[in-house]
PDB file of N, CA and C in Angstrom:
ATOM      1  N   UNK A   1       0.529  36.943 -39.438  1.00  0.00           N
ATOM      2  CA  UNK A   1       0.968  36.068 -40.498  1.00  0.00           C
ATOM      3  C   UNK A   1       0.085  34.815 -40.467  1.00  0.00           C
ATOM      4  N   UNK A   2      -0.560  34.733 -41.699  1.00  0.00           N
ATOM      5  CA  UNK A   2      -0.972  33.289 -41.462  1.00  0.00           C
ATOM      6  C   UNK A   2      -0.566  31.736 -41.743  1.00  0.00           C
ATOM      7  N   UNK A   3      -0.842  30.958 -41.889  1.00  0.00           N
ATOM      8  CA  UNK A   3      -0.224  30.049 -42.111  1.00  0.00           C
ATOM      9  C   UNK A   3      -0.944  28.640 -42.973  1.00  0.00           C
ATOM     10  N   UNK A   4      -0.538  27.874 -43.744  1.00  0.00           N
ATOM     11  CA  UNK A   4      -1.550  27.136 -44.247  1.00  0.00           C
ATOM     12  C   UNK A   4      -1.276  25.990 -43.450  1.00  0.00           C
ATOM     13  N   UNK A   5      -2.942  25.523 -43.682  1.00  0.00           N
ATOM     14  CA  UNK A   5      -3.016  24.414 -42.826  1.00  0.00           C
ATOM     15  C   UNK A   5      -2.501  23.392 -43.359  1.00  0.00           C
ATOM     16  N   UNK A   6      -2.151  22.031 -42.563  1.00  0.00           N
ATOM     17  CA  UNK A   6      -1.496  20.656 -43.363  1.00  0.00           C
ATOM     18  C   UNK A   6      -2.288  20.403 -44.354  1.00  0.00           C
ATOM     19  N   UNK A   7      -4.166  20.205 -44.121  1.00  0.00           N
ATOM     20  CA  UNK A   7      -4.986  19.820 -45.314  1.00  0.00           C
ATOM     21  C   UNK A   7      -5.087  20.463 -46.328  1.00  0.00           C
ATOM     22  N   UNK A   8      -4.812  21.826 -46.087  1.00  0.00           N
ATOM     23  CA  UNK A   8      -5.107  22.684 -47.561  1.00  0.00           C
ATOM     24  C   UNK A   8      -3.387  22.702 -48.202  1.00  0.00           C
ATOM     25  N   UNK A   9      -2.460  22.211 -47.670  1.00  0.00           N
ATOM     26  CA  UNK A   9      -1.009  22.533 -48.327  1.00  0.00           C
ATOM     27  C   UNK A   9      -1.417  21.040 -49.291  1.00  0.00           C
ATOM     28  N   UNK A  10      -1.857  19.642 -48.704  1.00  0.00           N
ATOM     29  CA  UNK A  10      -1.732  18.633 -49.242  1.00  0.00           C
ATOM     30  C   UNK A  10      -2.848  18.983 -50.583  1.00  0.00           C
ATOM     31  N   UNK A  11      -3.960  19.699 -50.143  1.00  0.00           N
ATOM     32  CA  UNK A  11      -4.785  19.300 -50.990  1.00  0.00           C
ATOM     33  C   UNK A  11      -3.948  20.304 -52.576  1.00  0.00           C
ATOM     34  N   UNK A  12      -3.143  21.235 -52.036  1.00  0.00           N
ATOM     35  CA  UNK A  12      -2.572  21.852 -53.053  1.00  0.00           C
ATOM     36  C   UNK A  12      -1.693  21.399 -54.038  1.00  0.00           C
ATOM     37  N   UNK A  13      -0.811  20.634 -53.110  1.00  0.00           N
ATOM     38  CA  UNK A  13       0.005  19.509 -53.968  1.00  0.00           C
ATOM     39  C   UNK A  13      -0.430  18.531 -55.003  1.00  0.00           C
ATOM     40  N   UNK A  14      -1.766  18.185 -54.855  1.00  0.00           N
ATOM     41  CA  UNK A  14      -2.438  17.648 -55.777  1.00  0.00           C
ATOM     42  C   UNK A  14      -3.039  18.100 -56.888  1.00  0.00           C
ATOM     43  N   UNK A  15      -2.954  19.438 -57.300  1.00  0.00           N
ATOM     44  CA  UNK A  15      -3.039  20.277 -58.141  1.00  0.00           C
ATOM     45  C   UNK A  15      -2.534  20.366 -59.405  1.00  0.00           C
ATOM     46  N   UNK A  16      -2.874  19.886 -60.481  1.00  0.00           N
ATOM     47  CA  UNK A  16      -2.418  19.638 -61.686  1.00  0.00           C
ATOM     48  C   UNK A  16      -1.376  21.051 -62.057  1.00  0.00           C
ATOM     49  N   UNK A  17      -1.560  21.817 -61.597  1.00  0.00           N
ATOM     50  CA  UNK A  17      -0.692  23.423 -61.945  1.00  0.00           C
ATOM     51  C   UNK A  17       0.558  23.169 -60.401  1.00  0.00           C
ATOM     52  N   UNK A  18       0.480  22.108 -59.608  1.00  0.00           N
ATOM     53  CA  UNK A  18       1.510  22.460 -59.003  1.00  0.00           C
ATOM     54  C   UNK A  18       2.731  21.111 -59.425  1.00  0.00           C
ATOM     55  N   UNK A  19       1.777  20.421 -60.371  1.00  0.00           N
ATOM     56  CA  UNK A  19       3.260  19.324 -60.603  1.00  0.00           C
ATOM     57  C   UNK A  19       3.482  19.829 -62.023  1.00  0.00           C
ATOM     58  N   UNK A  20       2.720  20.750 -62.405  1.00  0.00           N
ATOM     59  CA  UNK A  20       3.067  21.711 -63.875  1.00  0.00           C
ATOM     60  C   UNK A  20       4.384  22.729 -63.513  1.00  0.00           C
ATOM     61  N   UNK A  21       4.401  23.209 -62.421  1.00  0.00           N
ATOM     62  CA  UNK A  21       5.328  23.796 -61.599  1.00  0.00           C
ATOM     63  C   UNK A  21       6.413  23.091 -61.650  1.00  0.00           C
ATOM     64  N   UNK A  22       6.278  22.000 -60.733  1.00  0.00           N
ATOM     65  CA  UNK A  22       7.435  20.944 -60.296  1.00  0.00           C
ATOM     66  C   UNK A  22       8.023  20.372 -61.778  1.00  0.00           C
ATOM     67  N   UNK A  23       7.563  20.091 -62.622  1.00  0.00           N
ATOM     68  CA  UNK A  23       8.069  19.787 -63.699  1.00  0.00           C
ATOM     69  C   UNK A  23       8.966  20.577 -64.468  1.00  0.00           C
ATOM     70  N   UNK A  24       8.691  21.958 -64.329  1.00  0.00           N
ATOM     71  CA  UNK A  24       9.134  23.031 -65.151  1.00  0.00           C
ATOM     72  C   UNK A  24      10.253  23.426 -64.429  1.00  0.00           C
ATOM     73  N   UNK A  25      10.481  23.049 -63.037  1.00  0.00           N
ATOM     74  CA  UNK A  25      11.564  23.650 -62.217  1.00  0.00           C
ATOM     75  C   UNK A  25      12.421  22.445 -62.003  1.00  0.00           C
ATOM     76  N   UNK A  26      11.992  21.158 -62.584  1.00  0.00           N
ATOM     77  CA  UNK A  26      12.852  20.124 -62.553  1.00  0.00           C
ATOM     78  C   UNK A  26      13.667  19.895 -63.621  1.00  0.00           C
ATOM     79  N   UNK A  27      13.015  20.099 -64.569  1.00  0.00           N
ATOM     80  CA  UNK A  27      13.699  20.116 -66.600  1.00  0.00           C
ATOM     81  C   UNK A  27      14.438  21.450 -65.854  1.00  0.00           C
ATOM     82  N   UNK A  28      13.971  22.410 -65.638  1.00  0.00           N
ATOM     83  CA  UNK A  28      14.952  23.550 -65.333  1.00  0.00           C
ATOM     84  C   UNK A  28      16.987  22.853 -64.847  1.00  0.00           C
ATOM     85  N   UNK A  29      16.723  22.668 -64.132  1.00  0.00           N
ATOM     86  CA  UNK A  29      17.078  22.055 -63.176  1.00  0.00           C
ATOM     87  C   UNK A  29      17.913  20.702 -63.925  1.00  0.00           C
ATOM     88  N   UNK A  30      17.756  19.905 -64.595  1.00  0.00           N
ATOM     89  CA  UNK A  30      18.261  18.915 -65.470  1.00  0.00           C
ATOM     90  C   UNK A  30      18.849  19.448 -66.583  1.00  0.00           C
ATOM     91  N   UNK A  31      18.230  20.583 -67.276  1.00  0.00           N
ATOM     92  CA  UNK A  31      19.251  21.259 -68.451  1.00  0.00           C
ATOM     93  C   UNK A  31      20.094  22.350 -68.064  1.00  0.00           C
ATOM     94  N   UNK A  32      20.128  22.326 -66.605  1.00  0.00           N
ATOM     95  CA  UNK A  32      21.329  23.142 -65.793  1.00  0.00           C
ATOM     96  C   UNK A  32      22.488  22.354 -65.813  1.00  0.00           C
ATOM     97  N   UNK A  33      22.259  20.762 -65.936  1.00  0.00           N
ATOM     98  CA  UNK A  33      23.247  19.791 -65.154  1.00  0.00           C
ATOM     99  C   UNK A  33      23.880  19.733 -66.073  1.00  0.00           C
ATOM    100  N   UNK A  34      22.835  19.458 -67.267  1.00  0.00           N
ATOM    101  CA  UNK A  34      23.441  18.653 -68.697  1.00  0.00           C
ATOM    102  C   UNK A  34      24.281  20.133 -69.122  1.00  0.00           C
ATOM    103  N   UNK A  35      24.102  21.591 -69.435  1.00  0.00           N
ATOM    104  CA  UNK A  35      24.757  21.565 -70.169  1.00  0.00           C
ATOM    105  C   UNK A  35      26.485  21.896 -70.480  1.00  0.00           C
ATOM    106  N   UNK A  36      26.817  21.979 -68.793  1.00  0.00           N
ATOM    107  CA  UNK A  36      28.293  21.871 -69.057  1.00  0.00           C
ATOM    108  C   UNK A  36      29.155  20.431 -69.608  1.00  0.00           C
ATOM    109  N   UNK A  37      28.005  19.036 -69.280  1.00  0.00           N
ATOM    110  CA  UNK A  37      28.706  17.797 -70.459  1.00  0.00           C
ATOM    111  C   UNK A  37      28.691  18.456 -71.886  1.00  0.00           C
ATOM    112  N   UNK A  38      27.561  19.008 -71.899  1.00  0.00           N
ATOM    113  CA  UNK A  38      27.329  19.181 -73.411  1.00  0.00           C
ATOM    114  C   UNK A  38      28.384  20.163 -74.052  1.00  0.00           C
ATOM    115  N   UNK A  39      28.767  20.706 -73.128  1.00  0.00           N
ATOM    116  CA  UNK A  39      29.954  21.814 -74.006  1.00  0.00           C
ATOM    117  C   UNK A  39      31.482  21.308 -73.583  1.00  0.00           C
ATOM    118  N   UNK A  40      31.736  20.522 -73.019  1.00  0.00           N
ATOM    119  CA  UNK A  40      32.374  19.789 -72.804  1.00  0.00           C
ATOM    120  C   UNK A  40      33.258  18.758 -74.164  1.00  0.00           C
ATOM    121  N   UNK A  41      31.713  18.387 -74.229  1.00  0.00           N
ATOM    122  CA  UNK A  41      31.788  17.304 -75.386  1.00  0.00           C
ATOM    123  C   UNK A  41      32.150  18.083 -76.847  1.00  0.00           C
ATOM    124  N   UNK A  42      31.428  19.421 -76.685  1.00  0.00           N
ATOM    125  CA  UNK A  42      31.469  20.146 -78.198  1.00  0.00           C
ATOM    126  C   UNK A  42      33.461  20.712 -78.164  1.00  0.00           C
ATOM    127  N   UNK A  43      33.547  20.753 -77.158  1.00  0.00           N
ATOM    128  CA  UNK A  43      35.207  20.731 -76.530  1.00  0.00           C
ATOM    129  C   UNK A  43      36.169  20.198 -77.227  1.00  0.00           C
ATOM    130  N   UNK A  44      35.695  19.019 -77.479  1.00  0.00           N
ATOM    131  CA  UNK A  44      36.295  17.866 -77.687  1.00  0.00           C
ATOM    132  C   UNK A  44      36.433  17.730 -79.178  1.00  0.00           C
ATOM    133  N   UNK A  45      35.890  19.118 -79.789  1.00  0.00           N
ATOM    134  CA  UNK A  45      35.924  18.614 -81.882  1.00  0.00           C
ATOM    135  C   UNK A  45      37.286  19.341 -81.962  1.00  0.00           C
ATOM    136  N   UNK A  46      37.636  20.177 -81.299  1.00  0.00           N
ATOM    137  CA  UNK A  46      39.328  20.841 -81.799  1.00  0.00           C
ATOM    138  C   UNK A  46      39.812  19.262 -81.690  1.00  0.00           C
ATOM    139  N   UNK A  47      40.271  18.388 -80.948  1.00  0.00           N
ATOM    140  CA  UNK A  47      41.015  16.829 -81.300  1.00  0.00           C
ATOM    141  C   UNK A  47      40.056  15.851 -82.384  1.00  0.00           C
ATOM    142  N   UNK A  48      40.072  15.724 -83.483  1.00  0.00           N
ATOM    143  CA  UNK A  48      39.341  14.661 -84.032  1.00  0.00           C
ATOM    144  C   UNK A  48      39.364  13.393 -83.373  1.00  0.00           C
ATOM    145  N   UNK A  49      40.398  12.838 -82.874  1.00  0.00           N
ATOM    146  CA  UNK A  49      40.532  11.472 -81.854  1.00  0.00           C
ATOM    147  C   UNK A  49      39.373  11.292 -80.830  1.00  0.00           C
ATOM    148  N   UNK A  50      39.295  12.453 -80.023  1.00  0.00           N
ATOM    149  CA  UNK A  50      38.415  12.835 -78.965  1.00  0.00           C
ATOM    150  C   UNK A  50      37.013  12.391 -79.325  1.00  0.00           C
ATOM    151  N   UNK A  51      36.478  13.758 -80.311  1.00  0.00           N
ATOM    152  CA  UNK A  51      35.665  13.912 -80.940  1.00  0.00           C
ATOM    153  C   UNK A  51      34.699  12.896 -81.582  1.00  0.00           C
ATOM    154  N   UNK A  52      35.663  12.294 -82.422  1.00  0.00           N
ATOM    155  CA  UNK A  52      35.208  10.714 -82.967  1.00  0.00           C
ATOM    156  C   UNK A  52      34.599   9.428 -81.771  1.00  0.00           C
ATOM    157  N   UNK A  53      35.269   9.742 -80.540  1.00  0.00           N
ATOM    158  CA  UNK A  53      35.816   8.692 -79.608  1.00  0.00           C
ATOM    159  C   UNK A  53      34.185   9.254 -79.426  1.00  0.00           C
ATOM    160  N   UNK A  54      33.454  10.617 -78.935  1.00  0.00           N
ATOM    161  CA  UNK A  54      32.746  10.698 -78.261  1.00  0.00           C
ATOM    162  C   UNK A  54      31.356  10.717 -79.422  1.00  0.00           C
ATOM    163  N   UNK A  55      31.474  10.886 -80.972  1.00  0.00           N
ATOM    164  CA  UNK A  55      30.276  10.152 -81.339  1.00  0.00           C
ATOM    165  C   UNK A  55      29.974   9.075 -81.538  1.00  0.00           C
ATOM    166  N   UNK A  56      30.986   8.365 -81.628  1.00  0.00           N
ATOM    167  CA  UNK A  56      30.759   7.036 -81.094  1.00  0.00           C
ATOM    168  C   UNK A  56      29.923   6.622 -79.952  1.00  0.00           C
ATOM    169  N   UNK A  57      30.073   7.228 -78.967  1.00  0.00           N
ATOM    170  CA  UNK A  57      29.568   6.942 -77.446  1.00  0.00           C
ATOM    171  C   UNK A  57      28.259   7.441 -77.418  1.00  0.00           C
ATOM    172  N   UNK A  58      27.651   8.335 -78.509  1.00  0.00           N
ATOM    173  CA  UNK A  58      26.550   8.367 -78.062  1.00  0.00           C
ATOM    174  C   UNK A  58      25.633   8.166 -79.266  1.00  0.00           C
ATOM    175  N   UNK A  59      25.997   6.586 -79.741  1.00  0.00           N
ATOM    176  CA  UNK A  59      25.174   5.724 -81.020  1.00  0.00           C
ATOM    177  C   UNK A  59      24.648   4.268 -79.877  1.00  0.00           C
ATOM    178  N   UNK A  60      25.121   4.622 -79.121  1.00  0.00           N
ATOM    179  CA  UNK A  60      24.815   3.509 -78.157  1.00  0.00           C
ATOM    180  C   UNK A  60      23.308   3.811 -77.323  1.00  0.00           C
ATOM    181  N   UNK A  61      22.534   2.751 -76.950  1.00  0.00           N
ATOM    182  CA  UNK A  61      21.249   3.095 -76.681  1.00  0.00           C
ATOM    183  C   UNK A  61      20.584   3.787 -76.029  1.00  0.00           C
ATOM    184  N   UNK A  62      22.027   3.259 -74.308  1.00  0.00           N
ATOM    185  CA  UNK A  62      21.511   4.179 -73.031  1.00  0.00           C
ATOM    186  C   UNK A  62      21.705   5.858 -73.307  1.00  0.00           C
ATOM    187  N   UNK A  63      22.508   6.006 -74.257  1.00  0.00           N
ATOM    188  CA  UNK A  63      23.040   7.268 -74.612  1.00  0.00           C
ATOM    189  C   UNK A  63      22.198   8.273 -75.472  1.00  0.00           C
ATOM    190  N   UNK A  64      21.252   7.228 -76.367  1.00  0.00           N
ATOM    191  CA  UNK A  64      20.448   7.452 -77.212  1.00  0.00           C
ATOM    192  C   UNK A  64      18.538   7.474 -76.453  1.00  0.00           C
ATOM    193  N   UNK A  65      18.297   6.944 -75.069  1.00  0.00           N
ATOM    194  CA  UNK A  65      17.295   7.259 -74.238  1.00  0.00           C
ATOM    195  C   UNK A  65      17.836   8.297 -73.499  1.00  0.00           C
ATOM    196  N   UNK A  66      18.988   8.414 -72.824  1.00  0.00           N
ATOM    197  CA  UNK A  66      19.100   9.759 -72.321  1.00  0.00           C
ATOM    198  C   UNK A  66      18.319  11.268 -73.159  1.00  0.00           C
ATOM    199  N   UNK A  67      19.618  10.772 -74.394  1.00  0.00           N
ATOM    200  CA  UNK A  67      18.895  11.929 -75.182  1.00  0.00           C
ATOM    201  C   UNK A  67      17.926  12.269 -75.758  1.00  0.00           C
ATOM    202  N   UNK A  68      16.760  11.115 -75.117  1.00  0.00           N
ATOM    203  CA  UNK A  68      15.483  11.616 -75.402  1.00  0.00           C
ATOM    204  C   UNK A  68      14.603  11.965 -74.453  1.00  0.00           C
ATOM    205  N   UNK A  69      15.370  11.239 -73.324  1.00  0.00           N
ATOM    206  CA  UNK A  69      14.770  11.999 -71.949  1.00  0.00           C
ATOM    207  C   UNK A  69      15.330  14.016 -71.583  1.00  0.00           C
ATOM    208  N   UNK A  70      16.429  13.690 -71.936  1.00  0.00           N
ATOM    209  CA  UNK A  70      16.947  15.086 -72.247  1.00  0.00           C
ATOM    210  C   UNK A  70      15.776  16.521 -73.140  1.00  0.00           C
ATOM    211  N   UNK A  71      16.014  15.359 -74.321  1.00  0.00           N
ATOM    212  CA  UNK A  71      14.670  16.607 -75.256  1.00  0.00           C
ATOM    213  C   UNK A  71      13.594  16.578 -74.843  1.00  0.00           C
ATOM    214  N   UNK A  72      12.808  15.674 -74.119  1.00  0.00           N
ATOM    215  CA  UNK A  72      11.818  15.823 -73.484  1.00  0.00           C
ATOM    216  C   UNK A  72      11.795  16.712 -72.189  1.00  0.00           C
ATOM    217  N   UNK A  73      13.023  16.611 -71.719  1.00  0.00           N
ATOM    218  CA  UNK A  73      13.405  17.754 -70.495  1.00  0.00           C
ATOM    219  C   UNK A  73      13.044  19.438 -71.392  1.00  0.00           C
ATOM    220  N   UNK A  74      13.895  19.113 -72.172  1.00  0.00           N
ATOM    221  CA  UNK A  74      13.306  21.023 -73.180  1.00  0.00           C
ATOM    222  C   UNK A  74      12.233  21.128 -73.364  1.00  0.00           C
ATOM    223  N   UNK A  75      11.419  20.045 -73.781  1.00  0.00           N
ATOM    224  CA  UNK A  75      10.022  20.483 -74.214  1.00  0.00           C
ATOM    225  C   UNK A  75       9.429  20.453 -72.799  1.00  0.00           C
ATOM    226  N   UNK A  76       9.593  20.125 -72.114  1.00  0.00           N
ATOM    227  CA  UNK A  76       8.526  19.888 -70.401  1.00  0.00           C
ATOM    228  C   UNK A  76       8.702  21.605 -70.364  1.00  0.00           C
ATOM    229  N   UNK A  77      10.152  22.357 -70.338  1.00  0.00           N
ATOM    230  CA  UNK A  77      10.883  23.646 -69.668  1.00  0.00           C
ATOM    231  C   UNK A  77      10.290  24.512 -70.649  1.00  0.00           C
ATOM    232  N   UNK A  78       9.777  24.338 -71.935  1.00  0.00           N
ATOM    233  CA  UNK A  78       9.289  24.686 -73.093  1.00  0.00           C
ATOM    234  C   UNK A  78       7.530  25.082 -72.707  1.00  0.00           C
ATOM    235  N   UNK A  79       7.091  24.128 -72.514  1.00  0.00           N
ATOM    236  CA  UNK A  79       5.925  24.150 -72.300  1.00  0.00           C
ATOM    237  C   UNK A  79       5.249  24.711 -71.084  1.00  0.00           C
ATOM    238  N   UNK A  80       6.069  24.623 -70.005  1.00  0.00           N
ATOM    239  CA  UNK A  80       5.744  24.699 -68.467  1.00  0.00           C
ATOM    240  C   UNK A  80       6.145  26.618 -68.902  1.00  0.00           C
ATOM    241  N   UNK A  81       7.266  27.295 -69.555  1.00  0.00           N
ATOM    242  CA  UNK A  81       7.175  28.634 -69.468  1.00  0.00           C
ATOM    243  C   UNK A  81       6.680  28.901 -70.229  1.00  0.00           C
ATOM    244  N   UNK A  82       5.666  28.572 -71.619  1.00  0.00           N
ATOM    245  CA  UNK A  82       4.440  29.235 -72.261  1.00  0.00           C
ATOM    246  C   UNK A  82       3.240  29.138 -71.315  1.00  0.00           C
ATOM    247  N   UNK A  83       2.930  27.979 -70.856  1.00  0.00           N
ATOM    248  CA  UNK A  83       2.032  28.259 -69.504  1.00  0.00           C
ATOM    249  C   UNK A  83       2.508  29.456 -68.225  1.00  0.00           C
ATOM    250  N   UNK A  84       3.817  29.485 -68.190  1.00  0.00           N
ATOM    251  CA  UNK A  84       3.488  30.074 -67.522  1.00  0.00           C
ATOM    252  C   UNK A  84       3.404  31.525 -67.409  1.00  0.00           C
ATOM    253  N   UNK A  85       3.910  31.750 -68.963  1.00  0.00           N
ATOM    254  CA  UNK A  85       3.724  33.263 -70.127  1.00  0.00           C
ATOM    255  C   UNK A  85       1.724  33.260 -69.932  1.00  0.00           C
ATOM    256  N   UNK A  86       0.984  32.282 -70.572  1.00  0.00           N
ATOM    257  CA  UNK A  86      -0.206  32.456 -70.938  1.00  0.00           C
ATOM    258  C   UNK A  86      -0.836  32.630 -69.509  1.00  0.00           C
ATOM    259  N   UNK A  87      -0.054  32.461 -68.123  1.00  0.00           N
ATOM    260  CA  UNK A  87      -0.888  32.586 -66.748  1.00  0.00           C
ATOM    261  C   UNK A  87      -0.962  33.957 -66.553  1.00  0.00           C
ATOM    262  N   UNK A  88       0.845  34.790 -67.410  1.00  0.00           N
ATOM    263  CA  UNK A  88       0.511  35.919 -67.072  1.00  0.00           C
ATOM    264  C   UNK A  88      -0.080  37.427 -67.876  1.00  0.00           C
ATOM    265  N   UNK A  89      -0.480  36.359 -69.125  1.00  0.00           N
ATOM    266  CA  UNK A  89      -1.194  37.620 -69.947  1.00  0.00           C
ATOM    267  C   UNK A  89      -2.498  37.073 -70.625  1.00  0.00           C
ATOM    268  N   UNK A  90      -2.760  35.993 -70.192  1.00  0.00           N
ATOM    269  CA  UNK A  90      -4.082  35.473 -70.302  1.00  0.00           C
ATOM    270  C   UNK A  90      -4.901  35.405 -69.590  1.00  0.00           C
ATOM    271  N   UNK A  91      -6.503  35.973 -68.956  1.00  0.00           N
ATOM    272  CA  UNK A  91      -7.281  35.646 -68.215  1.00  0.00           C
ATOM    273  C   UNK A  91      -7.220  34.268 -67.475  1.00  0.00           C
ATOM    274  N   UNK A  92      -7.296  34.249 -66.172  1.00  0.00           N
ATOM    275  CA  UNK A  92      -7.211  32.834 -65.662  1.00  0.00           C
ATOM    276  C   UNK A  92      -8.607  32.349 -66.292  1.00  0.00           C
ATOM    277  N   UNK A  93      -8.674  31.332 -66.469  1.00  0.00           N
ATOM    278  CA  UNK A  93     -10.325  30.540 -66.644  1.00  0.00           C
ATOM    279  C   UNK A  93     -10.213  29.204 -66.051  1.00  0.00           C
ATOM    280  N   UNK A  94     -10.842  28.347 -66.236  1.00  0.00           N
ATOM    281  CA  UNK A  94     -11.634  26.849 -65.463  1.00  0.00           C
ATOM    282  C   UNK A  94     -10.446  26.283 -67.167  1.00  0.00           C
ATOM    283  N   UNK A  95     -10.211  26.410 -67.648  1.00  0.00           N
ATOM    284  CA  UNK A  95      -9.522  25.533 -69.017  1.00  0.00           C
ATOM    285  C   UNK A  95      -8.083  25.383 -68.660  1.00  0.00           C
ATOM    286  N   UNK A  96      -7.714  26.001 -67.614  1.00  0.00           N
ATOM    287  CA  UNK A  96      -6.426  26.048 -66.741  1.00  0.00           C
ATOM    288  C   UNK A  96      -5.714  24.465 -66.716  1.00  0.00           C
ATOM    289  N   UNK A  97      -6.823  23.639 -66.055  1.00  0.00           N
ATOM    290  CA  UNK A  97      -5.947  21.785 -66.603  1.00  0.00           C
ATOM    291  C   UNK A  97      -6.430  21.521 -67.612  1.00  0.00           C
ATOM    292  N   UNK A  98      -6.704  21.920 -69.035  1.00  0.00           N
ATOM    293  CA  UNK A  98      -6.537  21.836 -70.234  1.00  0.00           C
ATOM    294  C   UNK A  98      -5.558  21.993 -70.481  1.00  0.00           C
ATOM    295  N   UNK A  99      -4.981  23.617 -70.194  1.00  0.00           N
ATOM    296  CA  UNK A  99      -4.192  24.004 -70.749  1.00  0.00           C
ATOM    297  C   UNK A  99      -2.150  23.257 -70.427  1.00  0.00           C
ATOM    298  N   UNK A 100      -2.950  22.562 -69.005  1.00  0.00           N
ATOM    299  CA  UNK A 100      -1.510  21.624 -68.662  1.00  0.00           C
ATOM    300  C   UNK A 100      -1.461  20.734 -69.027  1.00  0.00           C
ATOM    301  N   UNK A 101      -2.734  20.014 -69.273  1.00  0.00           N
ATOM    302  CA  UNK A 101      -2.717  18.683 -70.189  1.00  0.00           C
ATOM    303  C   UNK A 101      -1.887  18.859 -72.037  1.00  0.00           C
ATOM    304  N   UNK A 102      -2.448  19.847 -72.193  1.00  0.00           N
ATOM    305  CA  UNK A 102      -2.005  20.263 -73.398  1.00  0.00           C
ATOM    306  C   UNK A 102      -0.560  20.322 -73.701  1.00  0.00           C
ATOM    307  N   UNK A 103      -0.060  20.966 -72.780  1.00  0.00           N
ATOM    308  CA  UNK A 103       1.466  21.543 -71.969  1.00  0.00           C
ATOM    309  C   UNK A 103       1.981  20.192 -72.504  1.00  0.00           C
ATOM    310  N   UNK A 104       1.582  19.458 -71.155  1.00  0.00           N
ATOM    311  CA  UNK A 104       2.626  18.366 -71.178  1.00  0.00           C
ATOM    312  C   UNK A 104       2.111  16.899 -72.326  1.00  0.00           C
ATOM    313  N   UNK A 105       0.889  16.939 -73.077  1.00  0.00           N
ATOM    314  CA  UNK A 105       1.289  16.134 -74.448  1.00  0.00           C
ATOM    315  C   UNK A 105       2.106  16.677 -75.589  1.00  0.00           C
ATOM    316  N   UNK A 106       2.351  17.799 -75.359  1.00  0.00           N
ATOM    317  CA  UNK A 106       3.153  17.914 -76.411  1.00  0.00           C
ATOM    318  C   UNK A 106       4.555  17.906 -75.722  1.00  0.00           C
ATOM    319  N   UNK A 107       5.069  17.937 -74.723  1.00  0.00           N
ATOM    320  CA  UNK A 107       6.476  17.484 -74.288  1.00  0.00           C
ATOM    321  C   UNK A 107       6.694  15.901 -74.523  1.00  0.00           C
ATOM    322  N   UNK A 108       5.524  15.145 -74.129  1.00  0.00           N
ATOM    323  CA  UNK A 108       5.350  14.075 -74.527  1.00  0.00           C
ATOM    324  C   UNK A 108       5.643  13.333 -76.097  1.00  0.00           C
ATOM    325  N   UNK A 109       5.210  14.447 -76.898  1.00  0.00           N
ATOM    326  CA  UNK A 109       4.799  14.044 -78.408  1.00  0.00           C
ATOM    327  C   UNK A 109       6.418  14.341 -78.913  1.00  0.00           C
ATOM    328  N   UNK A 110       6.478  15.575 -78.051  1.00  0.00           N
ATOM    329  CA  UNK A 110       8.033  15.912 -78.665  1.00  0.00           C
ATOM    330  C   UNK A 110       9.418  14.843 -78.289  1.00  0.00           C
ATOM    331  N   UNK A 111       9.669  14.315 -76.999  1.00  0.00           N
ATOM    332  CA  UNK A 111      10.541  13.239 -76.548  1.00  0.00           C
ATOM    333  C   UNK A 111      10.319  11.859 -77.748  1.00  0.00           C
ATOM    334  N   UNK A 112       8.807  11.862 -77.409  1.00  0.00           N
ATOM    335  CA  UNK A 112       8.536  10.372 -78.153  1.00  0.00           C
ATOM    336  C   UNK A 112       9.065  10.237 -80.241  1.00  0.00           C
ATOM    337  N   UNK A 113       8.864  11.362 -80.486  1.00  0.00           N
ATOM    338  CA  UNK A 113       9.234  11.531 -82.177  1.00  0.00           C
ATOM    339  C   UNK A 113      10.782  11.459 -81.941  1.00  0.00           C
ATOM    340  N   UNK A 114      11.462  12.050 -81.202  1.00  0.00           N
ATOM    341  CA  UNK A 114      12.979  12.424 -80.833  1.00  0.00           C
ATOM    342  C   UNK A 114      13.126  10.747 -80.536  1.00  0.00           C
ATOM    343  N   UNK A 115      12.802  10.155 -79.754  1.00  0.00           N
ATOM    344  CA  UNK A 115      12.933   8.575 -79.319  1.00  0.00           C
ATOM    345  C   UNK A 115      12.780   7.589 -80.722  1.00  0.00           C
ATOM    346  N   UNK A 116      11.674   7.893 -81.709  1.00  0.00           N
ATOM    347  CA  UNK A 116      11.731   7.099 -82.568  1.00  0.00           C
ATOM    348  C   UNK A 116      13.051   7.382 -83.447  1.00  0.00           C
ATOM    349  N   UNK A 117      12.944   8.814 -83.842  1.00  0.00           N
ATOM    350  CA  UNK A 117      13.888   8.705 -84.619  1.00  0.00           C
ATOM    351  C   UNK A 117      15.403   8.543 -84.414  1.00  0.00           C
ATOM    352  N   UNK A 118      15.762   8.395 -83.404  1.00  0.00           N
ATOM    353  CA  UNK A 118      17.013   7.744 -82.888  1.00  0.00           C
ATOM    354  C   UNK A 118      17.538   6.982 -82.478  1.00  0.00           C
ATOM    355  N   UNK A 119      16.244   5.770 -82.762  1.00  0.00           N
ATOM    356  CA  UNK A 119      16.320   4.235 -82.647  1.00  0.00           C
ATOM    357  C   UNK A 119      16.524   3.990 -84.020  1.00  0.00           C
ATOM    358  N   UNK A 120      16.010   4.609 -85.208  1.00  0.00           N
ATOM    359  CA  UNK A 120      15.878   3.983 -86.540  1.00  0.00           C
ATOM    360  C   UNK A 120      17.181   3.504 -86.726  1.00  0.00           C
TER     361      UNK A 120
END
């Protein structure tokens, strides 16, 4: 069995495809948490009292950056499994941190439009 060495594990970690990883298993991982609030909350439309009480609660700001850190969580989980669809039916090539740069501006592009428009 072999084993990797400390320098080659670190130098791996620095790997634009391994925080492409870490990202994709973290949004994973965050829209695991969120979505029993979220059905929770959808719970809550059989009482109109409830219901009302809870869109109210989320016209408020911190409520309104969550939920754009949230959609940006889908698009990161979005993007990180078309990469990691295109790793497995696409030739690897050298365009590989293109293709994560790419990945993650558009998780980027997607949170940030979701952020404007729910400040307006």
């Amino acid at each position: 069995m072999s084993r990797i060495a400390p320098l080659d594990a670190a130098r791996a970690r620095n790997h634009p495809a391994y925080w492409a990883f870490l990202a994709h298993r973290l949004s994973g991982a965050a829209l695991a948490l969120f979505l029993p609030a979220h059905f929770y909350v959808l719970g809550t439309a059989v009482e109109a009292d409830a219901f009302n009480q809870a869109i109210a609660w989320t016209s408020s700001l911190p409520v309104k950056l969550m939920e754009a850190l949230l959609v940006s969580a889908l698009a990161i989980h979005l993007a990180g499994g078309l990469r990691l669809l295109a790793l497995e039916f696409l030739p690897w090539s050298p365009q590989q941190k293109s293709r994560i740069a790419i990945a993650f501006g558009f998780a980027l592009a997607v949170g940030l439009i979701f952020l404007f428009q729910a400040l307006r």
